[in-house]
C-alpha atoms as a PDB file:
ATOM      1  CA  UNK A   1       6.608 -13.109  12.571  1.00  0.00           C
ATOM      2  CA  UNK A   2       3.815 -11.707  10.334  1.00  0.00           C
ATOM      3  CA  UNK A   3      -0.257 -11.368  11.497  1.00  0.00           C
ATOM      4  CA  UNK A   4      -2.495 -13.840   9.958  1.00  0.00           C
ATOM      5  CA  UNK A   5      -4.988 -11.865   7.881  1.00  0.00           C
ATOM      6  CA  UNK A   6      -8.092 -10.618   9.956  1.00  0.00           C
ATOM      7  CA  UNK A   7     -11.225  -9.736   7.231  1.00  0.00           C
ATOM      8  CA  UNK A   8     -13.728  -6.694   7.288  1.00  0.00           C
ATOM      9  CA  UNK A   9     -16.711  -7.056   4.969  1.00  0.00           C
ATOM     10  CA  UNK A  10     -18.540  -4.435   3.545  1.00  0.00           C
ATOM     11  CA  UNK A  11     -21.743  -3.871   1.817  1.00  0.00           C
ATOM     12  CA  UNK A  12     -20.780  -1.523  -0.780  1.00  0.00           C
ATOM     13  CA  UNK A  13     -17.636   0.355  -2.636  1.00  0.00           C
ATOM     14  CA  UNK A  14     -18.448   3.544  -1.162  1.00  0.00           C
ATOM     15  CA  UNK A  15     -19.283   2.181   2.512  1.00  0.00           C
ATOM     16  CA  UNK A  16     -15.530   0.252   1.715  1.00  0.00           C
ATOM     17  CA  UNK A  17     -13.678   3.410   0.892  1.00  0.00           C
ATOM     18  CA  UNK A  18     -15.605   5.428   3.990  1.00  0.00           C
ATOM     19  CA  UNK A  19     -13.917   3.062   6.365  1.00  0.00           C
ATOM     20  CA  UNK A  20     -10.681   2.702   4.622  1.00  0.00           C
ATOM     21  CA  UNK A  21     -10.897   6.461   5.316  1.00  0.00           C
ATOM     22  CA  UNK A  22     -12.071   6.554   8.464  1.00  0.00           C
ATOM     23  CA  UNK A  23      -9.812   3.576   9.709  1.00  0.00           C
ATOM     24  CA  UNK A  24      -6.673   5.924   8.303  1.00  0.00           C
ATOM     25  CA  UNK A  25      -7.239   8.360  10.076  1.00  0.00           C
ATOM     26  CA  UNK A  26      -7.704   6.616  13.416  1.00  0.00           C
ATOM     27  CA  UNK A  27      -4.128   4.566  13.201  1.00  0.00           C
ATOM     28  CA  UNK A  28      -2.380   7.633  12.226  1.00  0.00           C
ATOM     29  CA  UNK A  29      -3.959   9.742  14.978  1.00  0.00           C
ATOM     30  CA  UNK A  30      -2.808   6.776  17.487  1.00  0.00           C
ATOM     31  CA  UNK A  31       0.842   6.351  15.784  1.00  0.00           C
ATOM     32  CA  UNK A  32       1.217  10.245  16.624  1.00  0.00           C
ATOM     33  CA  UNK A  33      -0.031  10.056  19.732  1.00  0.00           C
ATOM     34  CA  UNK A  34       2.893   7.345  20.539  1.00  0.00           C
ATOM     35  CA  UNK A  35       5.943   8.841  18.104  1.00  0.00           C
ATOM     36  CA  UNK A  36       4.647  12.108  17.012  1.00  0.00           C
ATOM     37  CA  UNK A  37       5.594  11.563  13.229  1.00  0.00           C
ATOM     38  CA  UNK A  38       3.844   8.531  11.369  1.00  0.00           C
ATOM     39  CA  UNK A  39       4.230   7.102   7.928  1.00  0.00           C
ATOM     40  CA  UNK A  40       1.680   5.419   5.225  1.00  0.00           C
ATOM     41  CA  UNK A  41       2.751   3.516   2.017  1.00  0.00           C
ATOM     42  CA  UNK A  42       0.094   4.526  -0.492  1.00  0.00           C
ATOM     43  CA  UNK A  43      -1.057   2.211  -3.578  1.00  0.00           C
ATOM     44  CA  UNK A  44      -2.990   2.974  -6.603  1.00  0.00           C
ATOM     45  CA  UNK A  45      -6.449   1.925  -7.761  1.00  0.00           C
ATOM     46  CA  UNK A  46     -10.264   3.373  -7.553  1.00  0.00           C
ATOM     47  CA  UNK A  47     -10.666   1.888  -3.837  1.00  0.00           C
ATOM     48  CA  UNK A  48      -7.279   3.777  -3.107  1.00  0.00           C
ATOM     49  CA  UNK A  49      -7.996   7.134  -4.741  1.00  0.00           C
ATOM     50  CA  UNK A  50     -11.800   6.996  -3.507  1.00  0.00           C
ATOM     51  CA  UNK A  51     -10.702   6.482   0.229  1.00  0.00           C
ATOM     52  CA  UNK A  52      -7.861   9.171  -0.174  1.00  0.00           C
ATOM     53  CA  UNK A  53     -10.884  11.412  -1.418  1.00  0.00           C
ATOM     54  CA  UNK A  54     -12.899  10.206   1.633  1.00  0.00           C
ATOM     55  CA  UNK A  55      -9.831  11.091   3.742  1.00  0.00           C
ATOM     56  CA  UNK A  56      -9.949  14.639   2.948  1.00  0.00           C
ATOM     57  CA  UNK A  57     -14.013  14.756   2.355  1.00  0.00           C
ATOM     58  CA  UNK A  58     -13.840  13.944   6.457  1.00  0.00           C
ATOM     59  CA  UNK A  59     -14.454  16.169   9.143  1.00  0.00           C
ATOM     60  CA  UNK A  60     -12.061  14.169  11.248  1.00  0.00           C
ATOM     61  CA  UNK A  61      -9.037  14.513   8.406  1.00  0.00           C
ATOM     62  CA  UNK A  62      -7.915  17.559  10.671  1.00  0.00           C
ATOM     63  CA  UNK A  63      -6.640  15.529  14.158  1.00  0.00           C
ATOM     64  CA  UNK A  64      -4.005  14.194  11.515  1.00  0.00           C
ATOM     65  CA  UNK A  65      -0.697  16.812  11.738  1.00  0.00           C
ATOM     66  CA  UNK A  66      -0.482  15.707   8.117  1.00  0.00           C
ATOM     67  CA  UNK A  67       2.792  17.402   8.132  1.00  0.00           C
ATOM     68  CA  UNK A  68       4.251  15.179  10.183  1.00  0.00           C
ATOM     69  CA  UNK A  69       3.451  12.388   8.444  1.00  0.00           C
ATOM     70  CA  UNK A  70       5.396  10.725   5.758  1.00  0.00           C
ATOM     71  CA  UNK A  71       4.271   9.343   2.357  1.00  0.00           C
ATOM     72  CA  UNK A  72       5.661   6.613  -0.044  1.00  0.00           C
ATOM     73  CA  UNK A  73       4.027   4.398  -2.581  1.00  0.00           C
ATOM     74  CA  UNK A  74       4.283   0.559  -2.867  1.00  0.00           C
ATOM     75  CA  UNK A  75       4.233   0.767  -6.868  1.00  0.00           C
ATOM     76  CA  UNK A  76       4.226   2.954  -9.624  1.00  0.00           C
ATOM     77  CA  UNK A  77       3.589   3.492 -13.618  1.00  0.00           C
ATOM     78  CA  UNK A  78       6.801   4.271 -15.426  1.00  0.00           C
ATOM     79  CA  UNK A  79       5.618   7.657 -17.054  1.00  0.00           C
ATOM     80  CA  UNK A  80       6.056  11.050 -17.313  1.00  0.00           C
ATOM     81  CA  UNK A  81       6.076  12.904 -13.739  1.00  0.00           C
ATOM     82  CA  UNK A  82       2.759  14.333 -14.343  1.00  0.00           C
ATOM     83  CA  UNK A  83       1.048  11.903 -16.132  1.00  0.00           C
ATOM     84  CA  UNK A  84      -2.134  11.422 -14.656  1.00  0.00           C
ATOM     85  CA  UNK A  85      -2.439   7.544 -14.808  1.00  0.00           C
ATOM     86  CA  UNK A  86       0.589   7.947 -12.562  1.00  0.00           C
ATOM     87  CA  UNK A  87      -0.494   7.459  -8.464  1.00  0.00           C
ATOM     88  CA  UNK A  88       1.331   9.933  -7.389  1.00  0.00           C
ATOM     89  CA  UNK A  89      -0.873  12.609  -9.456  1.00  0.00           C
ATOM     90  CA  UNK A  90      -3.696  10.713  -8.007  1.00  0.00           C
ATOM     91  CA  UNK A  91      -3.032  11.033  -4.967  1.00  0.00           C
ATOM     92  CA  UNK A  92      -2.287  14.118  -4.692  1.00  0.00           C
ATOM     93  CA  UNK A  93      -5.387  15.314  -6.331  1.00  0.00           C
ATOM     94  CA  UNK A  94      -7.423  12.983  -4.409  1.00  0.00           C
ATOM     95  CA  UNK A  95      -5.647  14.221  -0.964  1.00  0.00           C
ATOM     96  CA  UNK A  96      -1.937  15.371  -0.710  1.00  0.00           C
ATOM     97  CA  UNK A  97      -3.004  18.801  -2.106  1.00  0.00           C
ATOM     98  CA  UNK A  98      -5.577  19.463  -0.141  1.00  0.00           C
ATOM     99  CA  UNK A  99      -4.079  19.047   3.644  1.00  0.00           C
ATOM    100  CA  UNK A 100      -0.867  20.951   4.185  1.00  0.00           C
ATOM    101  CA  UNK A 101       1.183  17.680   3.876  1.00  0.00           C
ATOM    102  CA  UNK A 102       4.669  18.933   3.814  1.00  0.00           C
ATOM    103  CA  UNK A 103       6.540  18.321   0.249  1.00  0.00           C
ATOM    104  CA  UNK A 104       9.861  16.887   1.838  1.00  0.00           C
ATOM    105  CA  UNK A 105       7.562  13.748   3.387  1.00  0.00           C
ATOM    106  CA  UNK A 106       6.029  12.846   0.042  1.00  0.00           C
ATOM    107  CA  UNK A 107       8.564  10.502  -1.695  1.00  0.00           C
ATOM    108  CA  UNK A 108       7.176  10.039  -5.227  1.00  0.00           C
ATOM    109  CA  UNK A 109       9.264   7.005  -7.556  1.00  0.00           C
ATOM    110  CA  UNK A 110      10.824   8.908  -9.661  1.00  0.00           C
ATOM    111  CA  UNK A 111       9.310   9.029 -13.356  1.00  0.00           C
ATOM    112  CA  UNK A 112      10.594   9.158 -17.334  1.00  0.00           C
ATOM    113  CA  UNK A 113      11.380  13.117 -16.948  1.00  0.00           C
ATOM    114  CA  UNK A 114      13.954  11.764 -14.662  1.00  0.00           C
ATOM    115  CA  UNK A 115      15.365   8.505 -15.404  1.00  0.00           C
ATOM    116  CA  UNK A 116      16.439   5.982 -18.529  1.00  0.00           C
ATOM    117  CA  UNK A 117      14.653   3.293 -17.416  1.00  0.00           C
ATOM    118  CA  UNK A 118      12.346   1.661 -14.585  1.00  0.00           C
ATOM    119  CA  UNK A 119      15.697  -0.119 -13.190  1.00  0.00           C
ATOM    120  CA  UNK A 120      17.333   3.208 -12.260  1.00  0.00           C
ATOM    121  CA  UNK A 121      14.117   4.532 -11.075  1.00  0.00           C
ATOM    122  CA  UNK A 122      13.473   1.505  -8.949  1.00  0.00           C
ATOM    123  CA  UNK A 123      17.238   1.954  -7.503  1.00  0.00           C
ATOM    124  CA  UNK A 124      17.344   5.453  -6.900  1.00  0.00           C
ATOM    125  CA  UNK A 125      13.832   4.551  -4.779  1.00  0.00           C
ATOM    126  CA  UNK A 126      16.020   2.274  -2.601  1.00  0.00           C
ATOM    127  CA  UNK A 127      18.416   4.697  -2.129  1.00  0.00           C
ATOM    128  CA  UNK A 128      15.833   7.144  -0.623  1.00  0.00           C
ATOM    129  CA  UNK A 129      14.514   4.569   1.457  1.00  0.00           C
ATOM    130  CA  UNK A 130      17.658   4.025   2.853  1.00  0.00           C
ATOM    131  CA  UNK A 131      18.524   7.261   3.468  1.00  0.00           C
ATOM    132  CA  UNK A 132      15.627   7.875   5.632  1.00  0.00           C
ATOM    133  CA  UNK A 133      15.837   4.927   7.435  1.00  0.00           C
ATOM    134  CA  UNK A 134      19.349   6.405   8.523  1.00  0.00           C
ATOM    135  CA  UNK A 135      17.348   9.476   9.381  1.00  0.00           C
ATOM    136  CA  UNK A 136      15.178   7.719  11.577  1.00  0.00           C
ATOM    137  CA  UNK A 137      18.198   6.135  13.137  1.00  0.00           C
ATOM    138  CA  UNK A 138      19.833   9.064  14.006  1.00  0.00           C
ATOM    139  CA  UNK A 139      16.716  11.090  14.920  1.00  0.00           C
ATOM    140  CA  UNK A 140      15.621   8.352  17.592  1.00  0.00           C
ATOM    141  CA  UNK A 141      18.003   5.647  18.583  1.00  0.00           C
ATOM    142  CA  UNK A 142      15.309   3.326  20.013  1.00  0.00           C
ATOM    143  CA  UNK A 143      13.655   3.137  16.598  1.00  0.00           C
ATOM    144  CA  UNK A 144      11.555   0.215  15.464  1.00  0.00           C
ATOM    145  CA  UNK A 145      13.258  -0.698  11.977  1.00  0.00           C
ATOM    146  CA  UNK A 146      12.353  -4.620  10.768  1.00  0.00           C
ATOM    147  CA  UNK A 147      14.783  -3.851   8.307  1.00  0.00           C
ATOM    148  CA  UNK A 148      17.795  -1.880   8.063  1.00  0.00           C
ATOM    149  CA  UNK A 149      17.321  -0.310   4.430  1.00  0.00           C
ATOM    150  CA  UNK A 150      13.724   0.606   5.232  1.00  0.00           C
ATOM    151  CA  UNK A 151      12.263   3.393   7.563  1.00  0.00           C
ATOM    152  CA  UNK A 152       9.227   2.372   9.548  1.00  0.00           C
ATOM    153  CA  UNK A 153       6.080   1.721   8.105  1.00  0.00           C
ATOM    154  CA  UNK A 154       3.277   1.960  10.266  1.00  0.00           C
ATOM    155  CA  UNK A 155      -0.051   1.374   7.055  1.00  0.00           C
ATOM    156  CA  UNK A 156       1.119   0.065   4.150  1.00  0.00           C
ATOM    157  CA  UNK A 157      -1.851   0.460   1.910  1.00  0.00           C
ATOM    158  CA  UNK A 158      -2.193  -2.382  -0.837  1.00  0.00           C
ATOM    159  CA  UNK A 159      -5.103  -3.115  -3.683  1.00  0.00           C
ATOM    160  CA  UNK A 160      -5.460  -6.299  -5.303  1.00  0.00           C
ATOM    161  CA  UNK A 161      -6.128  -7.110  -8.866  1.00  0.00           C
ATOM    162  CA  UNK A 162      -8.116  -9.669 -10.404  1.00  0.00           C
ATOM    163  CA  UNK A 163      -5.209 -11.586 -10.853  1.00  0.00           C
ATOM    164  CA  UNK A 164      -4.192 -11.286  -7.208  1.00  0.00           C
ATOM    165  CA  UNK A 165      -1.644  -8.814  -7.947  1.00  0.00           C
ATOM    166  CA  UNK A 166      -0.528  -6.129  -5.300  1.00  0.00           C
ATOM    167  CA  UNK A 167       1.563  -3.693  -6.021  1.00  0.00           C
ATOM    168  CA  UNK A 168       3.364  -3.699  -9.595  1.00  0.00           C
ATOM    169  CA  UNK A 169       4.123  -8.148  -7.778  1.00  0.00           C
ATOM    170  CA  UNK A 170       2.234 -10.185 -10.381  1.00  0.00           C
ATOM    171  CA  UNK A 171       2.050 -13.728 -10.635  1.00  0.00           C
ATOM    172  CA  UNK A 172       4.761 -16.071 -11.672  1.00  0.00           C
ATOM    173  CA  UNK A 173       6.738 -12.969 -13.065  1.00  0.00           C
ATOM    174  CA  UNK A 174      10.336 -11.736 -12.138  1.00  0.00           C
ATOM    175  CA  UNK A 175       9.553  -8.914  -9.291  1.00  0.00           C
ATOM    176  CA  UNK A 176       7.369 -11.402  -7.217  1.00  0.00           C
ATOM    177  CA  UNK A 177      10.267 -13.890  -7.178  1.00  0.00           C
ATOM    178  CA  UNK A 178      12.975 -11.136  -6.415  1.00  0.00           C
ATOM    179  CA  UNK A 179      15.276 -11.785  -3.077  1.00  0.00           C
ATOM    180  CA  UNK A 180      17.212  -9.239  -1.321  1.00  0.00           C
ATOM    181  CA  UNK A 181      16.365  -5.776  -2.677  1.00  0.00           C
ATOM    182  CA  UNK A 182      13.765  -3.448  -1.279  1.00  0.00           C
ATOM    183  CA  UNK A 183      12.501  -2.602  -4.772  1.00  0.00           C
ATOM    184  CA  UNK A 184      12.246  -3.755  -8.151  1.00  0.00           C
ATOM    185  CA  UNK A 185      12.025  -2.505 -11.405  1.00  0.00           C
ATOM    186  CA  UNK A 186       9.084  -4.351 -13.890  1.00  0.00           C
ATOM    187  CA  UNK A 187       9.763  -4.384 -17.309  1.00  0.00           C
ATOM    188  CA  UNK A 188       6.549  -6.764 -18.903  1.00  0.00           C
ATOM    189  CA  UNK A 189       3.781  -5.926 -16.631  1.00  0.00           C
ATOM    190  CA  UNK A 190       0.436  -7.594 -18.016  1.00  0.00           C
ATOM    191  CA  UNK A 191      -1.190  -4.783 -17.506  1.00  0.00           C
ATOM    192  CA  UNK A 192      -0.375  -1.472 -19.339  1.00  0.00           C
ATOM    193  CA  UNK A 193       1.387   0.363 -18.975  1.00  0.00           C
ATOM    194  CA  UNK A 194       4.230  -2.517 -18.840  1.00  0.00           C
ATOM    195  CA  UNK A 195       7.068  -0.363 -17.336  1.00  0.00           C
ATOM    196  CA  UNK A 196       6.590   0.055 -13.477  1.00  0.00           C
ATOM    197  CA  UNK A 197       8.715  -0.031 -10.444  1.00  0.00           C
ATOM    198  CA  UNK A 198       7.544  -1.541  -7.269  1.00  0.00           C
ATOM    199  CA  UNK A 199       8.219  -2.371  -3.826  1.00  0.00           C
ATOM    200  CA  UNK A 200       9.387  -6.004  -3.544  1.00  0.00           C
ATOM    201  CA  UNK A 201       7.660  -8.560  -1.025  1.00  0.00           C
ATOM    202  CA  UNK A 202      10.081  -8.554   1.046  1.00  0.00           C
ATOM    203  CA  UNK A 203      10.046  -4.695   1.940  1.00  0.00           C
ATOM    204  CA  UNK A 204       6.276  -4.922   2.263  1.00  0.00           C
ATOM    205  CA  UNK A 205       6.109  -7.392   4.936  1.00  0.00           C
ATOM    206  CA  UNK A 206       7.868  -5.118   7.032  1.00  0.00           C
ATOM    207  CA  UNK A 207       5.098  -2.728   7.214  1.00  0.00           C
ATOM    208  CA  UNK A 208       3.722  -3.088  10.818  1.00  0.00           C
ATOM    209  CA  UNK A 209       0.252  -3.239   9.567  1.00  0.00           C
ATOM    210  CA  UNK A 210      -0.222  -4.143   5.985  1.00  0.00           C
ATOM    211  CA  UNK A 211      -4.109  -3.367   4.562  1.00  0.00           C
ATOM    212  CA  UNK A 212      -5.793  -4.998   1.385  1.00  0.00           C
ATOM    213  CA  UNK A 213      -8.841  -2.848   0.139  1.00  0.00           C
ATOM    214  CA  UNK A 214     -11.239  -4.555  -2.463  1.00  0.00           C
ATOM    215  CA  UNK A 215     -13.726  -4.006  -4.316  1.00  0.00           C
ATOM    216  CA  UNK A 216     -16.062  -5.878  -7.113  1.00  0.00           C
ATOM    217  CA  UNK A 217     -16.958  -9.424  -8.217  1.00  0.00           C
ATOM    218  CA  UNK A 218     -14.272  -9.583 -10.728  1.00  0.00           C
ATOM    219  CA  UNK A 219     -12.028  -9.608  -7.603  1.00  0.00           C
ATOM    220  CA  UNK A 220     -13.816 -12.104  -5.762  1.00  0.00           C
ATOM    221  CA  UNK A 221     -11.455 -15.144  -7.354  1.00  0.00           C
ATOM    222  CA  UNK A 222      -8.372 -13.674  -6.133  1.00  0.00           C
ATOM    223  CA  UNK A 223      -9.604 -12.665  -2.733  1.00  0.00           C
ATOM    224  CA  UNK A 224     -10.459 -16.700  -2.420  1.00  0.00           C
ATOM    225  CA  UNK A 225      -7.567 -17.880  -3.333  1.00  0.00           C
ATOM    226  CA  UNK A 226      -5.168 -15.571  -1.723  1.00  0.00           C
ATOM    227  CA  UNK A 227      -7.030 -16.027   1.749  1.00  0.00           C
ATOM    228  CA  UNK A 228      -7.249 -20.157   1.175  1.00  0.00           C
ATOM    229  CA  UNK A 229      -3.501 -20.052   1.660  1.00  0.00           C
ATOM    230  CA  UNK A 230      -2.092 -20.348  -1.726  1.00  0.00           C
ATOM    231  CA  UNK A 231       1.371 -19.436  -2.979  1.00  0.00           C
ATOM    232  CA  UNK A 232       2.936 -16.021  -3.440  1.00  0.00           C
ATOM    233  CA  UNK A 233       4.572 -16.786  -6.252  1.00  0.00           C
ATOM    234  CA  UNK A 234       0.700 -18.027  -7.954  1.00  0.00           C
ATOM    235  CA  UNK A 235      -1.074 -15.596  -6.124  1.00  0.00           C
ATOM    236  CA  UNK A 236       1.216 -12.918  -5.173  1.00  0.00           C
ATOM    237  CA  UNK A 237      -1.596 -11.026  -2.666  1.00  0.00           C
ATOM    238  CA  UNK A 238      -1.246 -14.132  -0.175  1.00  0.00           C
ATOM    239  CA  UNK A 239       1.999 -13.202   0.494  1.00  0.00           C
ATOM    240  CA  UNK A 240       1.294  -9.587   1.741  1.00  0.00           C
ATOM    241  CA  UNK A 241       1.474  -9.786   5.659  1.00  0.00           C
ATOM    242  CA  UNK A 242       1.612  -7.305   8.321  1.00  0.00           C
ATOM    243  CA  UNK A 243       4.171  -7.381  11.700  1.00  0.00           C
ATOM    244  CA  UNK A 244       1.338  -6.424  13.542  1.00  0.00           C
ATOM    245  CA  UNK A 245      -1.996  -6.612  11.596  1.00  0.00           C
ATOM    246  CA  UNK A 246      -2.873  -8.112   7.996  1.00  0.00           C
ATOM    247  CA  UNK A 247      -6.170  -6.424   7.094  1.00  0.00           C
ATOM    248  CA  UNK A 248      -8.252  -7.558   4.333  1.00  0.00           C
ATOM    249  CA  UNK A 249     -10.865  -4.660   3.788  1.00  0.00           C
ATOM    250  CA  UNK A 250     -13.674  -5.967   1.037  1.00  0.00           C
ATOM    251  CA  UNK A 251     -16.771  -4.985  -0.008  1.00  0.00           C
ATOM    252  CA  UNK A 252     -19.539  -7.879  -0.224  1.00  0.00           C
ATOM    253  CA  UNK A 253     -19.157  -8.555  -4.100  1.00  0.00           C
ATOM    254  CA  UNK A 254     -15.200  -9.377  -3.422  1.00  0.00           C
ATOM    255  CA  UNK A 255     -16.152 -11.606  -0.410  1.00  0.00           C
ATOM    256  CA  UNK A 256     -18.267 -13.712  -2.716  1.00  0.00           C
ATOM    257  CA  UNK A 257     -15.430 -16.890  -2.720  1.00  0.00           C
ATOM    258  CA  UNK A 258     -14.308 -16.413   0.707  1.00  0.00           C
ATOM    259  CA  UNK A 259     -13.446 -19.119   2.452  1.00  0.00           C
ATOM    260  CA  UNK A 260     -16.500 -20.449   4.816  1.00  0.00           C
ATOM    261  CA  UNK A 261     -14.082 -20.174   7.903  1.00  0.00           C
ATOM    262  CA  UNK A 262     -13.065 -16.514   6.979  1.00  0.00           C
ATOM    263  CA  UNK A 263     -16.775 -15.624   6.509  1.00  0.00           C
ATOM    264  CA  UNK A 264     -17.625 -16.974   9.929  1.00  0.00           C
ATOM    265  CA  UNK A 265     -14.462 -15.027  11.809  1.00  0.00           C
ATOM    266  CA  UNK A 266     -15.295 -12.068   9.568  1.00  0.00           C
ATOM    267  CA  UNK A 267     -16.208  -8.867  10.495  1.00  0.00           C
ATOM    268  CA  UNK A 268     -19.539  -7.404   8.967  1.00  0.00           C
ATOM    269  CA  UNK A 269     -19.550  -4.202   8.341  1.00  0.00           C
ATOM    270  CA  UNK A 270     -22.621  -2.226   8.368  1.00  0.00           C
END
């Protein structure tokens, strides 16, 4: 059973990133509180990277153990390991550098240095995933595991393109449709570069709390649509749900098409 999506409003990109930050560090403080590890799916994007930076720009960052928290990314670019459109390098400029997060918790897709193709990189992906769901098995019996082949994800961070893409999912093309596999391989991404490798739909909605961030009027269409109700397949961000919480974090030039009932259950954000 997934949450319905809950909406946060903002009045700017920089207030938006400050309480993507701040909003971080508060679940992951609570999750460790509870389990004493936690773990975050990280996306790509200048929302992403700019709360990441806001992340380690706050005084709070510290009542994180950031290295007992795990890291893995929803999508990927198919390029060279340090490429720095990748958002792995991003990310790790933006944050994972700059906190003592330990090296064995961040699980990068692997990249071009390392594989033929995006299939085998999208594969080998699964395989870690499954591994450390096993991990998690045999480290705590009484773990919460929605599915078998994935460990827990407690904030599965997603942006959304202005064709209501998340991840490398875009609409109407082969990964959004894909059934039974925690990952995918993209071969014609609209969007360059066209070689990616993604976490499918499926392994996203087991995230216990699944966040959208985003920003700009260009955005505002897809925001609309996606929160009207349409299909995943069309509109592949209305498909992203949360266990526990769907989160749709925007600033007030994406909220432009929202729905009138969304705006009126919405939370303002000063």
């Amino acid at each position: 059973m997934s949450a319905e999506p809950k909406v946060s409003i903002h009045p700017s990109q920089a207030s938006l990133a400050a309480a993507v930050a701040a909003r971080l560090i508060t679940r992951l403080v609570d999750v460790q509180s509870e389990r004493g590890t936690a773990t975050v799916v990280l996306t790509g994007g200048s929302i992403a990277t700019a709360a990441l930076q806001a992340v380690a720009d706050s005084p709070a960052h510290t009542a994180v153990d950031w290295a007992m928290v795990h890291f893995w990314w929803g999508d990927e670019r198919f390029l060279r390991a340090e490429d720095p459109d990748r958002n792995a390098v991003q990310a790790r400029a933006a944050l994972l550098d700059h906190i003592g997060a330990d090296p064995v918790k961040i699980h990068e897709f692997g990249s071009k240095d390392e594989f033929p193709d995006e299939d085998a990189a999208a594969a080998d992906y699964a395989e870690q995933l499954a591994a450390a769901a096993r991990d998690e098995r045999e480290a705590d019996a009484d773990a919460v595991q929605p599915d078998a082949r994935l460990p827990r994800f407690d904030v599965l961070l997603l942006g959304v393109g202005p064709d209501a893409h998340v991840a490398s999912l875009f609409p109407e093309l082969a990964g959004i449709r894909t059934k039974g596999a925690t990952t995918v391989g993209v071969a014609d991404a609209p969007k360059p570069p066209p070689q990616r490798v993604s976490l499918t739909l499926e392994a996203i909605n087991t995230a216990q709390e699944v966040w959208l961030s985003v920003s700009g009027s260009d955005k505002a269409g897809a925001v609309g649509l996606a929160l009207a109700g349409a299909g995943a397949v069309q509109v592949p961000a209305a498909g992203a749900r949360g266990l526990r919480k769907t989160l749709w974090l925007i600033d007030q030039d994406a909220a432009q098409k929202l729905p009138g009932r969304l705006i009126d259950q919405g939370e303002t954000a000063d």
